[in-house]
C-alpha atoms as a PDB file:
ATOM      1  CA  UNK A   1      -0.323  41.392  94.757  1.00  0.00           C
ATOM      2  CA  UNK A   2       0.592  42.089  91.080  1.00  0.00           C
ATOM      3  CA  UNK A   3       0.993  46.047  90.266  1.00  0.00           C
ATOM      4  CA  UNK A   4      -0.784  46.507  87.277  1.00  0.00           C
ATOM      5  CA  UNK A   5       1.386  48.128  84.333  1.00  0.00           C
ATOM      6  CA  UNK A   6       0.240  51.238  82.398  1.00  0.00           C
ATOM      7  CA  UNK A   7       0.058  51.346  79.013  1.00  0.00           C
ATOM      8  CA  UNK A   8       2.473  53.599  77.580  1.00  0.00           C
ATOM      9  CA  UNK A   9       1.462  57.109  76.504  1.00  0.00           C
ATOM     10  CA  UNK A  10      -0.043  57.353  72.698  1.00  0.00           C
ATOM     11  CA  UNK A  11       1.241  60.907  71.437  1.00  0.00           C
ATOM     12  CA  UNK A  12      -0.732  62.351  68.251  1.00  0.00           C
ATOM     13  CA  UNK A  13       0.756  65.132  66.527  1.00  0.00           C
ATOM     14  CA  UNK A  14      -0.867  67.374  64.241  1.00  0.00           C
ATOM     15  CA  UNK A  15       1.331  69.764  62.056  1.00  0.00           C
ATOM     16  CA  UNK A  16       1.011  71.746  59.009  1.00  0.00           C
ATOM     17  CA  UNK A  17       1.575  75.184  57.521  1.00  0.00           C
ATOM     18  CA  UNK A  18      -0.542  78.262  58.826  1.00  0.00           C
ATOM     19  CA  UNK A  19      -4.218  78.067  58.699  1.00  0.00           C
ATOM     20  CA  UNK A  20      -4.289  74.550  57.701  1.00  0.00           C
ATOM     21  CA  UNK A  21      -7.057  73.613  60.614  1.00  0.00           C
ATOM     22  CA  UNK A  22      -4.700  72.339  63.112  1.00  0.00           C
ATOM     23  CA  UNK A  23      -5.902  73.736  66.329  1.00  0.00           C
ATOM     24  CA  UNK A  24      -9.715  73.530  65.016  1.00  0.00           C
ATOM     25  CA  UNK A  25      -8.951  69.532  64.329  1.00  0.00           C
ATOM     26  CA  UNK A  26      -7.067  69.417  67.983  1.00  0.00           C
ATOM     27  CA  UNK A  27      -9.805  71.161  69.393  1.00  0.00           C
ATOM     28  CA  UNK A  28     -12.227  68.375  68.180  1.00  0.00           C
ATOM     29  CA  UNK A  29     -10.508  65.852  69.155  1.00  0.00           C
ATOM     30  CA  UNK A  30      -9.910  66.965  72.794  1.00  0.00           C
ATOM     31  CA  UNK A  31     -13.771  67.272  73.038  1.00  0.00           C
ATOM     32  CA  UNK A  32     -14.119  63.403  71.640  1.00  0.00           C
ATOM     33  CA  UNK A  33     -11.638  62.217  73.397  1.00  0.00           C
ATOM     34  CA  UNK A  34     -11.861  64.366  76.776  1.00  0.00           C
ATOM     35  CA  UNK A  35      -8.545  65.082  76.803  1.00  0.00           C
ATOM     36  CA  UNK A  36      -7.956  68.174  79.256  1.00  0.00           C
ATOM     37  CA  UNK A  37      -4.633  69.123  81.070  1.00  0.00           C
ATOM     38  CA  UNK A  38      -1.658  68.191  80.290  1.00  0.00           C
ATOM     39  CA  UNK A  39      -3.171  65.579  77.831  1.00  0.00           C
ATOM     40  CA  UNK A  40      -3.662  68.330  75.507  1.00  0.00           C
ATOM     41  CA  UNK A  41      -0.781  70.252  74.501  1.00  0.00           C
ATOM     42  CA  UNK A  42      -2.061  73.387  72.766  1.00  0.00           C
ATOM     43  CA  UNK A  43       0.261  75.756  70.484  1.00  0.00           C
ATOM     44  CA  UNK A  44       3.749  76.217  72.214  1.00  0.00           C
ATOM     45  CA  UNK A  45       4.760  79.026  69.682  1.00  0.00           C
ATOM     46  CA  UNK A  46       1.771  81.115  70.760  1.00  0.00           C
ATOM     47  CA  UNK A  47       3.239  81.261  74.611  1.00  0.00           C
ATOM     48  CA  UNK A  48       6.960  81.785  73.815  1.00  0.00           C
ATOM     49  CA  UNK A  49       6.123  84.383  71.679  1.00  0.00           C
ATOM     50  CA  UNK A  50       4.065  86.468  74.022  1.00  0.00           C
ATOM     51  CA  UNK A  51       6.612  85.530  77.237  1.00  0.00           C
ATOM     52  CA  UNK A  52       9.416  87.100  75.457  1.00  0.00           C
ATOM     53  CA  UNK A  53       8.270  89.773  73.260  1.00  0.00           C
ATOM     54  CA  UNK A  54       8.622  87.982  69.704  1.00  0.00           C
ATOM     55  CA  UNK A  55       6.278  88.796  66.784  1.00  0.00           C
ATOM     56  CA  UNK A  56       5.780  87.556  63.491  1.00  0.00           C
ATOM     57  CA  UNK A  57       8.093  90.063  62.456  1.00  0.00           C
ATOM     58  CA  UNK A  58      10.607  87.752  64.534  1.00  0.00           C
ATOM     59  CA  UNK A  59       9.671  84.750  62.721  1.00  0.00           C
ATOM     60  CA  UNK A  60      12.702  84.855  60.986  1.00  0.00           C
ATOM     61  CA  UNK A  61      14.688  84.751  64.191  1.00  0.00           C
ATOM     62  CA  UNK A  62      16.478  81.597  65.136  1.00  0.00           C
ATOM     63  CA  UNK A  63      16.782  82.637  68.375  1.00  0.00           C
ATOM     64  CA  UNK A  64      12.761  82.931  68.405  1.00  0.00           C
ATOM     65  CA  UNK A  65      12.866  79.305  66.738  1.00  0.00           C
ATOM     66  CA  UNK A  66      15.565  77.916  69.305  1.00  0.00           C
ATOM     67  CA  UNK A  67      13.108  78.987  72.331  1.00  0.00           C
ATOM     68  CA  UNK A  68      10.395  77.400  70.725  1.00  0.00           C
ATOM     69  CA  UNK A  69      12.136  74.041  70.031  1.00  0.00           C
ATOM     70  CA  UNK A  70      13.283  74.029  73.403  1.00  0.00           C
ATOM     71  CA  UNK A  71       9.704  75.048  74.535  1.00  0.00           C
ATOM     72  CA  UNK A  72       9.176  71.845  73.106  1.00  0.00           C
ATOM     73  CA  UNK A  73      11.232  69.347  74.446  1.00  0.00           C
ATOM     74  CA  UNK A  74      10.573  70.945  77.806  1.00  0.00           C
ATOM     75  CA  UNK A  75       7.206  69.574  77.955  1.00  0.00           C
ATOM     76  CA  UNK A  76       8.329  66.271  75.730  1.00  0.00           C
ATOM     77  CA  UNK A  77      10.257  65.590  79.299  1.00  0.00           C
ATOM     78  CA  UNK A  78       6.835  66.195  81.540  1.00  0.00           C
ATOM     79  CA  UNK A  79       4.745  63.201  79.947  1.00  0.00           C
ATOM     80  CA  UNK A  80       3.453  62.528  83.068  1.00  0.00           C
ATOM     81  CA  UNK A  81      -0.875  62.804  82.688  1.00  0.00           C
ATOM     82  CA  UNK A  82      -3.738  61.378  83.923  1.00  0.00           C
ATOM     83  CA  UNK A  83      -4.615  59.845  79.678  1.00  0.00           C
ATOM     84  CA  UNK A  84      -3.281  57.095  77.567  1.00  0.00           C
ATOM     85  CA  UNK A  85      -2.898  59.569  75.281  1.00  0.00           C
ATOM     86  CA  UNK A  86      -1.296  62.832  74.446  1.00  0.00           C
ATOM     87  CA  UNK A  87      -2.384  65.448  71.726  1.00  0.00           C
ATOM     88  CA  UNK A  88       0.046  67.695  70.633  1.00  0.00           C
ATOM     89  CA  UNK A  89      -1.185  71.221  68.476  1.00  0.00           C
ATOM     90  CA  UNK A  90       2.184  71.164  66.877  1.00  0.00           C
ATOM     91  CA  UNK A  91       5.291  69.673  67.818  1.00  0.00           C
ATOM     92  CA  UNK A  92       9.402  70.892  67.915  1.00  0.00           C
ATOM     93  CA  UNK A  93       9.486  70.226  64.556  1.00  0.00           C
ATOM     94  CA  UNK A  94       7.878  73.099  63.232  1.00  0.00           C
ATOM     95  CA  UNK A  95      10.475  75.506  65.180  1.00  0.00           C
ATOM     96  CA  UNK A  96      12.886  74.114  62.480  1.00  0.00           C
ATOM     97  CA  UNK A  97      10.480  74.429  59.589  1.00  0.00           C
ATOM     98  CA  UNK A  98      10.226  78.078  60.107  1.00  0.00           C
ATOM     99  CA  UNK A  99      13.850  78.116  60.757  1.00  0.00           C
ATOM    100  CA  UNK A 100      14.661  76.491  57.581  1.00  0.00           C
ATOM    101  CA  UNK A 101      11.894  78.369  55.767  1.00  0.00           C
ATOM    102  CA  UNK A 102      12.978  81.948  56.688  1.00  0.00           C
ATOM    103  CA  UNK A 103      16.956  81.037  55.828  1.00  0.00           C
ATOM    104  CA  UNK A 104      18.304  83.201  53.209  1.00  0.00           C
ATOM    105  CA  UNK A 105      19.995  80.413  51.498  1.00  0.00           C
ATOM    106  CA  UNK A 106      20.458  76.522  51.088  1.00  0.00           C
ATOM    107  CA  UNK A 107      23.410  76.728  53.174  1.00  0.00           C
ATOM    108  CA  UNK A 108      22.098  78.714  55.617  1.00  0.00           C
ATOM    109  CA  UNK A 109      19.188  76.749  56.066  1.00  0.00           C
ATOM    110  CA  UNK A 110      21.188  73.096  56.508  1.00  0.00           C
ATOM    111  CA  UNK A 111      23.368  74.762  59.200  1.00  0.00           C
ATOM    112  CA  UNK A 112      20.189  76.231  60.926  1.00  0.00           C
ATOM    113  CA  UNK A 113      19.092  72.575  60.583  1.00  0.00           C
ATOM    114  CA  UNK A 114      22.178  70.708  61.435  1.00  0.00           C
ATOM    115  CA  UNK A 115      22.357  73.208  64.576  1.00  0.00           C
ATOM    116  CA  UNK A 116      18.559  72.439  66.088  1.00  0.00           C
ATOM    117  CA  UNK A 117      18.353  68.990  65.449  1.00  0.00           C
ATOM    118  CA  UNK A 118      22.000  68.132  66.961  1.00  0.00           C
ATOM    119  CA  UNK A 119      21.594  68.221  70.912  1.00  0.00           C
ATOM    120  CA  UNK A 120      20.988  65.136  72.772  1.00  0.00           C
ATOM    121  CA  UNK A 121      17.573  66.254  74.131  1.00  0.00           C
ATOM    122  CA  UNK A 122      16.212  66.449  70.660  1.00  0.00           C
ATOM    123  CA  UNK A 123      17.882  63.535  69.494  1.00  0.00           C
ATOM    124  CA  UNK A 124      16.103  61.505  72.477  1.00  0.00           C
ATOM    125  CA  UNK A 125      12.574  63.572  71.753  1.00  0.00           C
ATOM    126  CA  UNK A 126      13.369  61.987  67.874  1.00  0.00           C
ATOM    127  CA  UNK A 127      12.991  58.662  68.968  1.00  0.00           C
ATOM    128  CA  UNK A 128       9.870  59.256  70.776  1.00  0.00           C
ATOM    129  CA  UNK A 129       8.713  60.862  67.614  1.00  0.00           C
ATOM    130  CA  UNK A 130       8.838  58.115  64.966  1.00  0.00           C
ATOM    131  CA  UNK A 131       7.232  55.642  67.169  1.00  0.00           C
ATOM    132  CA  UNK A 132       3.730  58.576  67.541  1.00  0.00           C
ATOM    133  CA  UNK A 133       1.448  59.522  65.376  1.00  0.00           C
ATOM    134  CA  UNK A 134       1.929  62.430  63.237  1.00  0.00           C
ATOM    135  CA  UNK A 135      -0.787  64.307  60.781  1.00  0.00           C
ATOM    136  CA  UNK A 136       0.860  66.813  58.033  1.00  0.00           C
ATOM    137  CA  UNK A 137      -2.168  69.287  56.753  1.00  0.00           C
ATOM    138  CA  UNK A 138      -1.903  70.312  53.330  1.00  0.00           C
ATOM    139  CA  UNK A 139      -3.113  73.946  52.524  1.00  0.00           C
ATOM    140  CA  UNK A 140      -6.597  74.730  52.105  1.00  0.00           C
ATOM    141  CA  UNK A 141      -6.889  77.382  49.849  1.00  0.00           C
ATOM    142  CA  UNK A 142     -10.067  79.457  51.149  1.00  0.00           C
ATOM    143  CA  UNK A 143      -9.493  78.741  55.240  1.00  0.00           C
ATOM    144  CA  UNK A 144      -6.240  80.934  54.694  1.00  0.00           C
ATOM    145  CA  UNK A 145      -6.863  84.080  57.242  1.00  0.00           C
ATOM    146  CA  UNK A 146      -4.175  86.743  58.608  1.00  0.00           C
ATOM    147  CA  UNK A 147      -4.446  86.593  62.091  1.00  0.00           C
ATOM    148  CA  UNK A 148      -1.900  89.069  62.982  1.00  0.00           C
ATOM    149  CA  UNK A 149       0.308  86.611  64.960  1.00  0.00           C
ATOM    150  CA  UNK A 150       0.880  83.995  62.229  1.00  0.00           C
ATOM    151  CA  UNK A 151       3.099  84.448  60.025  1.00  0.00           C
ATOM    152  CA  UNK A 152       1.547  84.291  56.198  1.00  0.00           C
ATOM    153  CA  UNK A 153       3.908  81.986  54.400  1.00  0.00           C
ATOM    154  CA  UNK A 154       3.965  80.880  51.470  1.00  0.00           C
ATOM    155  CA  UNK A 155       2.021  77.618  52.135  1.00  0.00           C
ATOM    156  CA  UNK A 156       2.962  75.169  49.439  1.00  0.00           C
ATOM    157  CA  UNK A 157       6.890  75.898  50.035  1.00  0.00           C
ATOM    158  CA  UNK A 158       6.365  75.646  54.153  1.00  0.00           C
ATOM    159  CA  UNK A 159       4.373  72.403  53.055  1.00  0.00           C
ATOM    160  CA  UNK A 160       7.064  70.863  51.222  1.00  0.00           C
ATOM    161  CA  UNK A 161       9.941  71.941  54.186  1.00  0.00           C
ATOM    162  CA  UNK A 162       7.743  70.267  56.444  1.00  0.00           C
ATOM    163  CA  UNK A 163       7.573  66.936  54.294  1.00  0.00           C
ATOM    164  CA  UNK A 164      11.261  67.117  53.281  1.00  0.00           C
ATOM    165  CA  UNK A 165      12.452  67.351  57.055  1.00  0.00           C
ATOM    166  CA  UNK A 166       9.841  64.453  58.137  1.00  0.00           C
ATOM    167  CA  UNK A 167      11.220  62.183  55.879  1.00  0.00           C
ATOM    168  CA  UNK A 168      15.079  63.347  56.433  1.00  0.00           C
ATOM    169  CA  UNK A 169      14.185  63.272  60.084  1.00  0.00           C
ATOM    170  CA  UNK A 170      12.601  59.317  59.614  1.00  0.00           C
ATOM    171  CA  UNK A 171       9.488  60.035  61.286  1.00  0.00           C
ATOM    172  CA  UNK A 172       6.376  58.706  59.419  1.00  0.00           C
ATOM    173  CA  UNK A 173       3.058  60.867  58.812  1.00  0.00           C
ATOM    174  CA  UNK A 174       0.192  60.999  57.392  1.00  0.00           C
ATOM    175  CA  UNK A 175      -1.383  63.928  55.074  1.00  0.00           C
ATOM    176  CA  UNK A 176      -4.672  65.475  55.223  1.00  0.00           C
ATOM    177  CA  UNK A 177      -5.534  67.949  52.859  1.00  0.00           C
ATOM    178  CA  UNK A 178      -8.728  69.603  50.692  1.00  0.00           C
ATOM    179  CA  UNK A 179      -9.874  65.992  49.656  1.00  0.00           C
ATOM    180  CA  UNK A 180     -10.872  65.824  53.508  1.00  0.00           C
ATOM    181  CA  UNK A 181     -12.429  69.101  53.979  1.00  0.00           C
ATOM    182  CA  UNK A 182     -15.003  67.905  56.767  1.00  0.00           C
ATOM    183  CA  UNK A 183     -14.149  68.279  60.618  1.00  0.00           C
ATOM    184  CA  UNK A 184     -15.773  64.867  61.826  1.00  0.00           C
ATOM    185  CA  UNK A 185     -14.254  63.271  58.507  1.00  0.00           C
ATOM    186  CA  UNK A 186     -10.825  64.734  59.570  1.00  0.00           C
ATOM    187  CA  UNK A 187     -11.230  63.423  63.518  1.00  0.00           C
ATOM    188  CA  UNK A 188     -12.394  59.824  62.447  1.00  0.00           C
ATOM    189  CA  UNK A 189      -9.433  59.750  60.265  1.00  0.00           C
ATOM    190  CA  UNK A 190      -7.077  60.977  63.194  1.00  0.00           C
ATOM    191  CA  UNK A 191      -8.448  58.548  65.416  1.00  0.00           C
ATOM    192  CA  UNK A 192      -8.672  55.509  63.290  1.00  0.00           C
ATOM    193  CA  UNK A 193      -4.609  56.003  61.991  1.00  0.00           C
ATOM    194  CA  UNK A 194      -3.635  56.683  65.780  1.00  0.00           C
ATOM    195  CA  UNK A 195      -5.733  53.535  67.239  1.00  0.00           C
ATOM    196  CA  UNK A 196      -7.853  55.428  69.451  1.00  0.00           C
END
């Protein structure tokens, strides 16, 4: 008797500066797609934060960004789930973002960069990435809220970092922004680029 094979795991990533919609978009598209468990990986930063006693105040911390990254790739390694697919409400990447972002200089920020991108666990996550699905949401002017967790960044420069290391990193995304304002708009979109 032939074993039937199982088609290998679709991961969708949605990224993006503070208050951009990402977990409102992931939300949605959990609910369409019934995606529960582990098929729905919601923000990692949130949880390291609170288990170790960071707050936005830390943000600036690349120890705070290291435990996040590694966060990360932890659960990159348990892609064991019940779905074809995988949803991710941020990914490793934006541990180095905010790394990069919060540098004091140029060279500070390459060697933060140079330093989380080097081990062999994110190198093998980085393959995994540019064969998913990635969304990159631009700012949206009036969804911008303080949250008291977030950190408020300066949107268009943590929008930029985010595109520069994407396309340094060769993973390939797609960007959403203000010309797509509507949630089921957004989702359609999402699902169409990832083939769902």
């Amino acid at each position: 008797m032939e074993r039937r094979q199982r088609n290998p795991t679709k991961s969708v990533y949605v990224i993006g500066p503070s208050s951009t919609g990402k977990t409102t978009l992931c939300n949605a598209l959990a609910k369409k797609l019934n995606l529960t468990g582990t098929a729905y990986v919601t923000e990692v930063a949130r949880h390291v934060m609170k288990s170790k006693g960071y707050t936005r105040d830390d943000v600036g911390s690349l120890n705070m960004q290291e435990d996040i990254l590694n966060a990360h790739l932890d659960l990159e390694e348990t892609r064991e789930n019940s779905s074809n697919i995988r949803l991710w409400d941020r990914s490793a990447i934006d541990a180095i973002v905010y790394a990069i972002l919060t540098s004091p200089n140029d060279e500070e920020a390459r060697r933060r960069q140079e330093y989380l991108t080097r081990s062999a666990k994110f190198q093998h996550v980085l393959r995994h990435y540019r064969q998913s699905t990635f969304i990159l949401l631009r700012p949206v002017e009036e969804w911008l809220v303080d949250d008291g967790v977030r950190s408020m960044d300066n949107q268009t420069e943590c929008f930029l970092v985010f595109r520069k290391l994407l396309s340094e990193l060769g993973i390939t995304y797609r960007e959403v922004g203000p010309e797509m304002k509507e949630l089921a708009e957004r989702v359609v979109f999402t699902m169409g680029l990832a083939r769902l």
